[in-house]
N, C-alpha and C. Protein backbone atom coordinates (compact mmCIF):
# COMPACT_ATOMS: atom_id res chain seq x y z
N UNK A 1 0.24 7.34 -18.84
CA UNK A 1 0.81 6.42 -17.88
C UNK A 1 0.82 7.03 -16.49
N UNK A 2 -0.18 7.75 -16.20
CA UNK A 2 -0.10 8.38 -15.03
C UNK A 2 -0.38 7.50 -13.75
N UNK A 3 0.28 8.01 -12.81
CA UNK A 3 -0.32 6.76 -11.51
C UNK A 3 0.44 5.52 -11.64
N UNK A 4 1.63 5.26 -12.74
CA UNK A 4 1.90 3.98 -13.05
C UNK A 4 3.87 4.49 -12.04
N UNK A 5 3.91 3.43 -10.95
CA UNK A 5 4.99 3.42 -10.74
C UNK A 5 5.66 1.91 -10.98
N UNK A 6 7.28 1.54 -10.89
CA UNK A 6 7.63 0.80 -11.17
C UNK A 6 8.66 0.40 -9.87
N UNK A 7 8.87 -0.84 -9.60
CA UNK A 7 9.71 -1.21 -8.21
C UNK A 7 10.15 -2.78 -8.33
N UNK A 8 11.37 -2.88 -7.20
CA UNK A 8 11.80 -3.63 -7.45
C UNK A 8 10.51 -5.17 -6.63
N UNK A 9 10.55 -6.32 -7.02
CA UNK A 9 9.57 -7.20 -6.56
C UNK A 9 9.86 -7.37 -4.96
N UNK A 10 9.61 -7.37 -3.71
CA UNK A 10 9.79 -8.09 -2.77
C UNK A 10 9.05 -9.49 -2.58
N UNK A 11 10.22 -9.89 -1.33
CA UNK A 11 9.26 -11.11 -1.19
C UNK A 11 7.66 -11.60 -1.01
N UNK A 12 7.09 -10.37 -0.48
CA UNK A 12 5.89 -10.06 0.21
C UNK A 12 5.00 -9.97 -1.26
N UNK A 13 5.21 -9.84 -2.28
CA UNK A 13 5.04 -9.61 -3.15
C UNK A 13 4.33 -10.27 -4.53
N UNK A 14 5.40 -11.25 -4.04
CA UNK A 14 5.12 -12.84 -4.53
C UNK A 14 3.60 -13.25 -4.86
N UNK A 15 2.71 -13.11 -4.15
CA UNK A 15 1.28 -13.45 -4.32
C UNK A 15 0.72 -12.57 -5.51
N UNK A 16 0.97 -11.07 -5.36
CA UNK A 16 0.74 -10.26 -6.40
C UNK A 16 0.83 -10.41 -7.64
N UNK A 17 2.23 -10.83 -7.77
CA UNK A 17 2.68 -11.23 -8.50
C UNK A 17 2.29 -12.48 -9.64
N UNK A 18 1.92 -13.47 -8.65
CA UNK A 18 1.45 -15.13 -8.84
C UNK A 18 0.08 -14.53 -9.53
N UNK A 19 -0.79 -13.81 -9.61
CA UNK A 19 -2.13 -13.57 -9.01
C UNK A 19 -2.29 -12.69 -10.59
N UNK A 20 -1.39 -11.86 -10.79
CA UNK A 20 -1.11 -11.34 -12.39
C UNK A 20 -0.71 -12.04 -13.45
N UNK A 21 0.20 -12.76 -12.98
CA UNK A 21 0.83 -13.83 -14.25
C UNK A 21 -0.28 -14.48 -14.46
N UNK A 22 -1.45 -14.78 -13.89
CA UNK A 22 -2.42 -15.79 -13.99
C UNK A 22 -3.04 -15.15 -15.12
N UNK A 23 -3.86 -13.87 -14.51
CA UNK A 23 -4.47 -12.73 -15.37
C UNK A 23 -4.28 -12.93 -16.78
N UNK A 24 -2.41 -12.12 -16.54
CA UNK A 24 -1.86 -12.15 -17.80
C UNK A 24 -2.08 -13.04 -19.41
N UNK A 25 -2.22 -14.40 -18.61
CA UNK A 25 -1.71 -15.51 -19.48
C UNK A 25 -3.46 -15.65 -19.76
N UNK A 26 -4.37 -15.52 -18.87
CA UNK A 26 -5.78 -15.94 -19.24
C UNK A 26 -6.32 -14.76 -20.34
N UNK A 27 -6.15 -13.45 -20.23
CA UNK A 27 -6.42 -12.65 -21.31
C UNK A 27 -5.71 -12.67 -22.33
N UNK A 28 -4.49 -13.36 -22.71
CA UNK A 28 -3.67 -13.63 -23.83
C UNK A 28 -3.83 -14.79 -24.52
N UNK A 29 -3.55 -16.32 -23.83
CA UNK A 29 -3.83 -17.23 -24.19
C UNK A 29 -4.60 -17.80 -24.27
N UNK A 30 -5.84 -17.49 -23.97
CA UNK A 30 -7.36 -18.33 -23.50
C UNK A 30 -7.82 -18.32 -25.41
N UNK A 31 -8.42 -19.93 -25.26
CA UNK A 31 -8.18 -19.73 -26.68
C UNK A 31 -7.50 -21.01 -27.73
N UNK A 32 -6.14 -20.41 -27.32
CA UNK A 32 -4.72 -21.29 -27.92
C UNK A 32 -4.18 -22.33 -27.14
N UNK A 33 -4.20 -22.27 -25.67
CA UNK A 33 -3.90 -23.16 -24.94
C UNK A 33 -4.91 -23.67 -23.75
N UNK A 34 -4.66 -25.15 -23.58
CA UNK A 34 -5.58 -25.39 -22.64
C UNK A 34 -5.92 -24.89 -21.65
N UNK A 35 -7.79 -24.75 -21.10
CA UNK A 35 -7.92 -23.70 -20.31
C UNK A 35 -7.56 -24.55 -19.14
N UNK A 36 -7.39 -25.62 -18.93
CA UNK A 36 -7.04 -26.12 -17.65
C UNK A 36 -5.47 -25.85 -17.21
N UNK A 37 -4.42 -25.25 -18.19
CA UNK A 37 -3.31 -24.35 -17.76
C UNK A 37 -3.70 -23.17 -17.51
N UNK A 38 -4.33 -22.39 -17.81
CA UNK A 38 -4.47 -21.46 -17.79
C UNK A 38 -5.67 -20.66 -16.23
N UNK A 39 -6.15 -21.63 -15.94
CA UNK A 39 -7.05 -22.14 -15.05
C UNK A 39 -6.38 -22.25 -13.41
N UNK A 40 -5.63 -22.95 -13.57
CA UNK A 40 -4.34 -23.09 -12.61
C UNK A 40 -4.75 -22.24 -11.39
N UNK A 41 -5.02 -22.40 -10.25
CA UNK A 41 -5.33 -21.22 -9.25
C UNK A 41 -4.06 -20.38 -9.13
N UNK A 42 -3.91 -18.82 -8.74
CA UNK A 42 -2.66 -18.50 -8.50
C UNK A 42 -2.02 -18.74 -7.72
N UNK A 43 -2.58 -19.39 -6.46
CA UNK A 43 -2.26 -19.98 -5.46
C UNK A 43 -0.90 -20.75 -5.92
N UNK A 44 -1.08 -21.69 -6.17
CA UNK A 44 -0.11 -23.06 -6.93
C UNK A 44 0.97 -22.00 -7.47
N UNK A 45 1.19 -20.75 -7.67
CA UNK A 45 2.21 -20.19 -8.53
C UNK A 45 3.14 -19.84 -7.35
N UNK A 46 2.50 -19.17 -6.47
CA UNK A 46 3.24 -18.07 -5.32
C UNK A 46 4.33 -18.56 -4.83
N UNK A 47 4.46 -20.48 -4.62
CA UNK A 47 5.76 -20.90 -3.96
C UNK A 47 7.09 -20.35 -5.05
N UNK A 48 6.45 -20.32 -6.57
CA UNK A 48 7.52 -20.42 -7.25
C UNK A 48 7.63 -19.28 -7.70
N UNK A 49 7.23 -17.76 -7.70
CA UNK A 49 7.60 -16.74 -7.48
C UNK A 49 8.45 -16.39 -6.48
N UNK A 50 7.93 -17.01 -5.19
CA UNK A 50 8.46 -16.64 -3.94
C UNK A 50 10.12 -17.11 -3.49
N UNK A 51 10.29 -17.95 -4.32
CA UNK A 51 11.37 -18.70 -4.11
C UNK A 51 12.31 -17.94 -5.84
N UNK A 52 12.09 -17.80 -6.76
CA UNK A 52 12.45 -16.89 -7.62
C UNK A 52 13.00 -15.40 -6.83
N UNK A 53 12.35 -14.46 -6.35
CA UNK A 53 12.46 -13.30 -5.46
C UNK A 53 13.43 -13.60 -4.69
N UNK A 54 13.40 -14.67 -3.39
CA UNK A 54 13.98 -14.73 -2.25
C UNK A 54 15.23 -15.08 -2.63
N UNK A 55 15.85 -16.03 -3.77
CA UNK A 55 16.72 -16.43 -4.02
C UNK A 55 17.97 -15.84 -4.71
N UNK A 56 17.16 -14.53 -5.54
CA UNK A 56 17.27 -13.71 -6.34
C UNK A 56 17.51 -14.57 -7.85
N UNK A 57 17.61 -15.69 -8.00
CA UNK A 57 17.47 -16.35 -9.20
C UNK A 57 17.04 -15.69 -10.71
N UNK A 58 16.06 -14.85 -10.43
CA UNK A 58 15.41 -13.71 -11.12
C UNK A 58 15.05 -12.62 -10.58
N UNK A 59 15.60 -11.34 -11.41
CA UNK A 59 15.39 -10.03 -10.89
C UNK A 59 14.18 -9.88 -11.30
N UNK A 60 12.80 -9.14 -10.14
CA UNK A 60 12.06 -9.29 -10.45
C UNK A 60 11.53 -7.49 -10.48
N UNK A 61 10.81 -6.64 -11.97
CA UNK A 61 10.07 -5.37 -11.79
C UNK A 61 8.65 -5.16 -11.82
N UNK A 62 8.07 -4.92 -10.93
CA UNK A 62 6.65 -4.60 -10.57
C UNK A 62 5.94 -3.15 -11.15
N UNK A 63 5.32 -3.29 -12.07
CA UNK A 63 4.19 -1.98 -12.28
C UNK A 63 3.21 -1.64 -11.58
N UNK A 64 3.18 -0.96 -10.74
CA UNK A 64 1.64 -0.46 -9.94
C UNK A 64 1.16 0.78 -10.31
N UNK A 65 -0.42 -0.06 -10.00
CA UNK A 65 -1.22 1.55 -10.85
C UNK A 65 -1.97 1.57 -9.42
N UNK A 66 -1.66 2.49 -8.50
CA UNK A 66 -2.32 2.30 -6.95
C UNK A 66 -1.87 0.83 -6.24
N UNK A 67 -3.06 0.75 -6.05
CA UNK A 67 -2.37 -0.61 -5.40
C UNK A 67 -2.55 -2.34 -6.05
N UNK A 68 -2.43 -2.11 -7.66
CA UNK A 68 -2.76 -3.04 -8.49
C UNK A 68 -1.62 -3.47 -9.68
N UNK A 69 -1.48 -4.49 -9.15
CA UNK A 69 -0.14 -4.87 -10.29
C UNK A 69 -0.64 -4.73 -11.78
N UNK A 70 -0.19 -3.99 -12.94
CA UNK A 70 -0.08 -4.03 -14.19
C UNK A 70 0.78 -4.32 -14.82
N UNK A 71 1.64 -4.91 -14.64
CA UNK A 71 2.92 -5.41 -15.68
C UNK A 71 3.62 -5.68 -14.80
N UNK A 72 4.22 -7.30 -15.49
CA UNK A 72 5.68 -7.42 -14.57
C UNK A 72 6.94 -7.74 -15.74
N UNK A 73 7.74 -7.79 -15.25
CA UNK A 73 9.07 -8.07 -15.64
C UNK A 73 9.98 -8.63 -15.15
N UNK A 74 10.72 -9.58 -15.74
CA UNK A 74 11.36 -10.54 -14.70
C UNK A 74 12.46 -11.19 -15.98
N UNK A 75 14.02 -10.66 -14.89
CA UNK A 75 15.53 -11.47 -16.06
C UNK A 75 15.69 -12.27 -15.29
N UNK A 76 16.83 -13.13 -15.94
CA UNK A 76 17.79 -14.41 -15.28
C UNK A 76 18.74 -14.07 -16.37
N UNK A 77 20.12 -14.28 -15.32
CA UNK A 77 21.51 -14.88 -16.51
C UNK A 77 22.14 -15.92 -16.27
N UNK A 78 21.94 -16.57 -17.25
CA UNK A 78 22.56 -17.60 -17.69
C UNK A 78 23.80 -17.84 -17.23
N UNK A 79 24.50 -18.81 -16.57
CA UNK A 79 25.77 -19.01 -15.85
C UNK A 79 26.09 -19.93 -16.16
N UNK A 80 26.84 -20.40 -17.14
CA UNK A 80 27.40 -19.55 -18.34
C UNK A 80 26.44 -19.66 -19.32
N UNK A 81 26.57 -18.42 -20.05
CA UNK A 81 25.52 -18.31 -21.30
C UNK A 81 25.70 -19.41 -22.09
N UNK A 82 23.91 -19.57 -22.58
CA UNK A 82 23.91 -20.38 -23.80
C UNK A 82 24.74 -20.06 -24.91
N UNK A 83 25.34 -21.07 -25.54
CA UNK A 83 25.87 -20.85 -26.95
C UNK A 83 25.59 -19.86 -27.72
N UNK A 84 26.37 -18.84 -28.02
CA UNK A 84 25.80 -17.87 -29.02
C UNK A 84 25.07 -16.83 -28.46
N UNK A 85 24.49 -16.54 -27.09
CA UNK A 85 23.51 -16.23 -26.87
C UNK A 85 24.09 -15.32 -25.61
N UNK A 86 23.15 -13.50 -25.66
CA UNK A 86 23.50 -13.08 -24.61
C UNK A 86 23.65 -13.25 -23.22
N UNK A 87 24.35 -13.10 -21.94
CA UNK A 87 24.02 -14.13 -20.86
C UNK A 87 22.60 -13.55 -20.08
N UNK A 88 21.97 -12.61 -20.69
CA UNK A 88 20.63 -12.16 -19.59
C UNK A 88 19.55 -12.68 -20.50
N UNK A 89 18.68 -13.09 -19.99
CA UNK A 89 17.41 -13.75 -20.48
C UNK A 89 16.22 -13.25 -19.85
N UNK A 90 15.68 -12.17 -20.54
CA UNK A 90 13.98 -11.83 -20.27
C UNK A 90 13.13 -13.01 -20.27
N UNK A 91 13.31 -13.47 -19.62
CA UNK A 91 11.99 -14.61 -18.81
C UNK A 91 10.33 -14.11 -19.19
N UNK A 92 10.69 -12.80 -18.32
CA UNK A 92 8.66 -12.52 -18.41
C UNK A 92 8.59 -11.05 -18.54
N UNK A 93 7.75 -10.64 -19.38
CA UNK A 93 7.26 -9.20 -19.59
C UNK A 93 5.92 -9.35 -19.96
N UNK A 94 5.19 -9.20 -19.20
CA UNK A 94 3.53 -9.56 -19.08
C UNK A 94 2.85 -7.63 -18.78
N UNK A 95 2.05 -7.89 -19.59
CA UNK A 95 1.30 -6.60 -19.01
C UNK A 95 -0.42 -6.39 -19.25
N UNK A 96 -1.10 -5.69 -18.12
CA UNK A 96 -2.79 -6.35 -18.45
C UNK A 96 -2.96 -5.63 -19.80
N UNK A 97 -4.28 -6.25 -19.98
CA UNK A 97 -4.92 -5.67 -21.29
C UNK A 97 -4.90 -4.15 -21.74
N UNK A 98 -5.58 -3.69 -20.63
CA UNK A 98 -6.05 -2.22 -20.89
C UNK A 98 -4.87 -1.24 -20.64
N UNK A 99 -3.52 -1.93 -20.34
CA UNK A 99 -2.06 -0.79 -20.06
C UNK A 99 -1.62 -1.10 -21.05
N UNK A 100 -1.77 -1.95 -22.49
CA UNK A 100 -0.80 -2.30 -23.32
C UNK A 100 -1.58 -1.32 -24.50
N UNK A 101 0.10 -0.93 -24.99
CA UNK A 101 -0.01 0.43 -26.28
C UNK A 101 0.15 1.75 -25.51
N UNK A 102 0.36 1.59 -24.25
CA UNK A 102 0.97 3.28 -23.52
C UNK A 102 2.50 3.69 -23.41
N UNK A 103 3.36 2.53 -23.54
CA UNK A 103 4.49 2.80 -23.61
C UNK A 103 4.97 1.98 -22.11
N UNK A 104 3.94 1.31 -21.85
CA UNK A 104 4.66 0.70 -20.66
C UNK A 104 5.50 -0.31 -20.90
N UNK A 105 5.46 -1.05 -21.72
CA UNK A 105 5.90 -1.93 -21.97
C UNK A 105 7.22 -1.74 -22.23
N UNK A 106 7.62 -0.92 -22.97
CA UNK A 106 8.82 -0.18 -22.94
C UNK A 106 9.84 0.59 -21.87
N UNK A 107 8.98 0.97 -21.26
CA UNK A 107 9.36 1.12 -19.50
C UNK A 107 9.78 -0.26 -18.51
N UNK A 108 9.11 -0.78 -18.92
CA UNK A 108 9.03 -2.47 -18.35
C UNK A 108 10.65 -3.14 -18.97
N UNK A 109 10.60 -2.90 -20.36
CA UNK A 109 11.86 -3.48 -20.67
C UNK A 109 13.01 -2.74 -20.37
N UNK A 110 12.75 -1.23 -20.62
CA UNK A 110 14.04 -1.00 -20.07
C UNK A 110 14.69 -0.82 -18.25
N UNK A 111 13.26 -0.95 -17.64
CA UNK A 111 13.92 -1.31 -16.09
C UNK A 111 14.68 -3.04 -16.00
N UNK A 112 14.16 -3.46 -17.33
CA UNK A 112 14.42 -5.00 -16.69
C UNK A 112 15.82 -5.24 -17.09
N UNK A 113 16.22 -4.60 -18.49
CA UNK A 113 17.46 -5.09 -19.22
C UNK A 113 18.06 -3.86 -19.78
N UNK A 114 17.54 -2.50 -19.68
CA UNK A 114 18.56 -1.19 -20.39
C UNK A 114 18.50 -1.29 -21.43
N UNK A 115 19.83 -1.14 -22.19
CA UNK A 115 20.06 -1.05 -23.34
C UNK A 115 20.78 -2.46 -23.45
N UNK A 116 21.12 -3.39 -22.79
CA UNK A 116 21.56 -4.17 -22.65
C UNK A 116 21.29 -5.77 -23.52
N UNK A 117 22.29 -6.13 -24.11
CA UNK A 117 22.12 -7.50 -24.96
C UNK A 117 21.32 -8.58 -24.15
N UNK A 118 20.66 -9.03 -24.60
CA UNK A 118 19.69 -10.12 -23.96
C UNK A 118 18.81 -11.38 -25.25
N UNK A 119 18.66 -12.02 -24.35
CA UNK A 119 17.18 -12.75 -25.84
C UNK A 119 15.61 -13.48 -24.84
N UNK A 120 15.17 -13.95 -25.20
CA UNK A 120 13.91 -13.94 -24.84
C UNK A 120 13.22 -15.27 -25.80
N UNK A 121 12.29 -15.89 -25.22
CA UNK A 121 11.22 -16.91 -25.95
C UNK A 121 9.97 -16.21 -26.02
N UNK A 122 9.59 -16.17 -27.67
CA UNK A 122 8.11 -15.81 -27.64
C UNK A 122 7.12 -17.07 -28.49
N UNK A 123 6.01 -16.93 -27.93
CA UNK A 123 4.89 -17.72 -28.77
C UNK A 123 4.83 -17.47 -30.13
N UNK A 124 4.90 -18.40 -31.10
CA UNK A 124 4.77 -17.82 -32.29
C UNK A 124 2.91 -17.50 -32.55
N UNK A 125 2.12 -17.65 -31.49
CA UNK A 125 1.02 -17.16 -32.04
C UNK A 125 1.24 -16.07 -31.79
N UNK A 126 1.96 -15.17 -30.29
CA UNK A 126 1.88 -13.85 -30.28
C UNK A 126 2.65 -12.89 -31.17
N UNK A 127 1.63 -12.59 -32.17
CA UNK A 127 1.92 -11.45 -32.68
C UNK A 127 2.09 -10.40 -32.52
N UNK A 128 1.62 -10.02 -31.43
CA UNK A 128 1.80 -8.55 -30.67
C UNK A 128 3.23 -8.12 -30.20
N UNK A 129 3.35 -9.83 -29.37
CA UNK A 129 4.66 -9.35 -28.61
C UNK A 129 6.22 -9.54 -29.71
N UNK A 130 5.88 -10.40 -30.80
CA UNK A 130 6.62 -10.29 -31.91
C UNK A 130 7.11 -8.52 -32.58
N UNK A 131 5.82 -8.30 -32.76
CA UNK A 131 6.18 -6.65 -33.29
C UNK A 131 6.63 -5.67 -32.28
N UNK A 132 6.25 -6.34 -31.02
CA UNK A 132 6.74 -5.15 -30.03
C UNK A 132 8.71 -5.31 -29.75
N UNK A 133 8.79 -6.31 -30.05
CA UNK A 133 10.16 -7.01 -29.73
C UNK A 133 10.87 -6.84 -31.00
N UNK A 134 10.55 -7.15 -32.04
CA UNK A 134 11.02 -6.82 -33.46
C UNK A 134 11.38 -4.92 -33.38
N UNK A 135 10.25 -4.22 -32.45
CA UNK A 135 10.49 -3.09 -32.78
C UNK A 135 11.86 -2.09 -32.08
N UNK A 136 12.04 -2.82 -30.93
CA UNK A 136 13.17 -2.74 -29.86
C UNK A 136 14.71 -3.74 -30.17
N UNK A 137 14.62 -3.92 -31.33
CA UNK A 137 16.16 -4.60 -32.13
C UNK A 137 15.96 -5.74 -31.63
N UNK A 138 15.46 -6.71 -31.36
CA UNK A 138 15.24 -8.16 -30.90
C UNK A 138 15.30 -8.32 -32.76
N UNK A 139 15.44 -9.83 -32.81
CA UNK A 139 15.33 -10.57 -33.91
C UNK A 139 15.69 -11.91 -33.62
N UNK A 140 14.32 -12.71 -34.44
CA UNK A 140 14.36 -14.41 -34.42
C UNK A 140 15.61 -15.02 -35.04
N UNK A 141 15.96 -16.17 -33.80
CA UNK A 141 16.82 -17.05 -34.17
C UNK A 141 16.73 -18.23 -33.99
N UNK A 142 17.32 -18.76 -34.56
CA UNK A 142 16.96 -20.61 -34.64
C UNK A 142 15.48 -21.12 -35.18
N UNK A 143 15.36 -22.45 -35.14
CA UNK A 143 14.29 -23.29 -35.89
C UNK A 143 13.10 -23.07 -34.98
N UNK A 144 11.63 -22.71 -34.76
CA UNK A 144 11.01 -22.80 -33.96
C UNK A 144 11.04 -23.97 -33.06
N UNK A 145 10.55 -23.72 -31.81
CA UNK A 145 10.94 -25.03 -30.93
C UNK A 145 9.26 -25.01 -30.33
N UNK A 146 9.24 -26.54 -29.99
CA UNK A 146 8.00 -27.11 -29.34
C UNK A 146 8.09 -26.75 -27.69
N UNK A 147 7.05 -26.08 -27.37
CA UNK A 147 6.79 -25.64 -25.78
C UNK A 147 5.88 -26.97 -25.38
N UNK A 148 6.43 -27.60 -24.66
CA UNK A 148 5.73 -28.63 -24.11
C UNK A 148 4.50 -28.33 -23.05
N UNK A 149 4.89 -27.56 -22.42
CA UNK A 149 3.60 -26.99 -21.34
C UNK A 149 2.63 -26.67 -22.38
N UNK A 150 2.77 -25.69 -23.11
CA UNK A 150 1.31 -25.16 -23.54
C UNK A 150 1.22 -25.82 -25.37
N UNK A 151 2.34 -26.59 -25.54
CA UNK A 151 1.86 -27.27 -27.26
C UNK A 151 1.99 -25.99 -28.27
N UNK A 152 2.55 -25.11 -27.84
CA UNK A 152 2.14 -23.77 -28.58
C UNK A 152 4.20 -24.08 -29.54
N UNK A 153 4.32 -23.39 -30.66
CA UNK A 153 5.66 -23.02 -31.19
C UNK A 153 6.12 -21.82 -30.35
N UNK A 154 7.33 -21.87 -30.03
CA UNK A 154 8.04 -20.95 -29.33
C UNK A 154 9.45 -20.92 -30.50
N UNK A 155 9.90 -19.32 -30.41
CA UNK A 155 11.20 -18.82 -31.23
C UNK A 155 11.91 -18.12 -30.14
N UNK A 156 12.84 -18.44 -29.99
CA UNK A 156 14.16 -17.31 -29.16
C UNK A 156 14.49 -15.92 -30.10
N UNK A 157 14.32 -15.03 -29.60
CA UNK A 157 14.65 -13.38 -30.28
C UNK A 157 15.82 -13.10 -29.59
N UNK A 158 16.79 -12.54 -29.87
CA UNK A 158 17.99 -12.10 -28.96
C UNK A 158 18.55 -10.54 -29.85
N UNK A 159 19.05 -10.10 -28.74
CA UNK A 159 18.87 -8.11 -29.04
C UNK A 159 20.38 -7.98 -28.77
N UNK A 160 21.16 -7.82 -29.78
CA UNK A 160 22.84 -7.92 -29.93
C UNK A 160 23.23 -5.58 -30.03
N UNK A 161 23.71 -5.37 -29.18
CA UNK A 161 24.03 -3.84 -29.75
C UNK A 161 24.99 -3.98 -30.04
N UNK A 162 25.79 -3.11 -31.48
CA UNK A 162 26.82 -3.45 -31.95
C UNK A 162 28.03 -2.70 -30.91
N UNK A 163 28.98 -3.42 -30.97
CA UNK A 163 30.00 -3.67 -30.64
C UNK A 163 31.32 -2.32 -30.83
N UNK A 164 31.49 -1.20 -30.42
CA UNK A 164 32.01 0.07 -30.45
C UNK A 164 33.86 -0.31 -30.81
C-alpha cells in the first residue's frame, strides 16, 4: 500500500470523486445492471457529491495513490436512527480494481467508522463485498429488499460491538 494516502474529501474534490464512483460501479457492475446507469457521464454526479461535501450531510474519505483517487468512503447518521439500527450508515466504500485485496479497504473502513457500530446496504450479487463485510463483524439483517435504481436485491448488514 505504498504511495496510498488517505484525507478528508474537500469541496474541490467533488469531481474526483464523481469521476471514481463512475469507475467504481462500471468495473463492478457492468454486466448485472443496465449499462445505461452505469454509463451516466460523471459529470451528472459532481452536483451531488458537491453538495454532499459542502453540506457535510456525508463525511466524505479520499484514497490517493499520487494524484489518483483509489477508494472512497463516505458515512451519514441517521437523525434519528432507523429502528433497530446503528445511527451511522456507510453509504459508500468503493475501491478500484487493482487496490482491492491490499488491505485498503480496511483502512477505508476504519477512517470512515472506527470501531464504531454502523450498518450498510450491499448488492446481493456482490459477493466480494459480502465476505469482506461478514469478515469485519457486519451481519445480514432483514428480508432482502428491491433496489429500484439498479433492479439488483439489496440486504442491510449492521456491525453491533458488544456492549461492556
Amino acid at each position: 500500500m505504498t504511495g496510498i494516502a488517505l484525507a478528508r474529501a474537500r469541496l474541490e474534490d467533488a469531481p474526483a470523486v464523481a469521476a471514481f464512483q463512475t469507475l467504481a460501479w462500471q468495473q463492478t457492475y457492468r454486466g448485472l445492471i443496465d449499462d445505461a446507469l452505469l454509463d451516466v457521464p460523471a459529470e451528472d454526479r459532481v452536483g451531488r457529491w458537491a453538495e454532499r461535501i459542502r453540506s457535510g450531510s456525508r463525511s466524505v474519505t479520499i484514497a490517493w495513490q499520487i494524484h489518483s483517487v483509489v477508494g472512497v468512503a463516505s458515512t451519514s447518521i441517521d437523525d434519528p436512527p432507523r429502528a433497530g439500527l446503528p445511527a451511522t450508515e456507510l453509504s459508500t466504500l468503493y475501491l478500484r480494481r487493482d487496490v482491492q485485496g491490499i488491505g485498503l479497504g480496511s483502512r477505508l473502513l476504519h477512517a470512515a467508522i472506527g470501531d464504531d457500530d454502523a450498518h450498510l446496504l450491499v448488492f446481493e450479487v456482490n459477493e466480494r463485498a459480502r465476505a469482506f463485510y461478514e469478515r469485519r463483524g457486519f451481519q445480514p439483517e432483514g428480508a432482502v429488499l428491491h433496489d429500484a435504481g439498479t433492479g439488483l436485491g439489496e440486504r442491510r448488514w449492521a456491525r453491533r460491538r458488544p456492549t461492556g
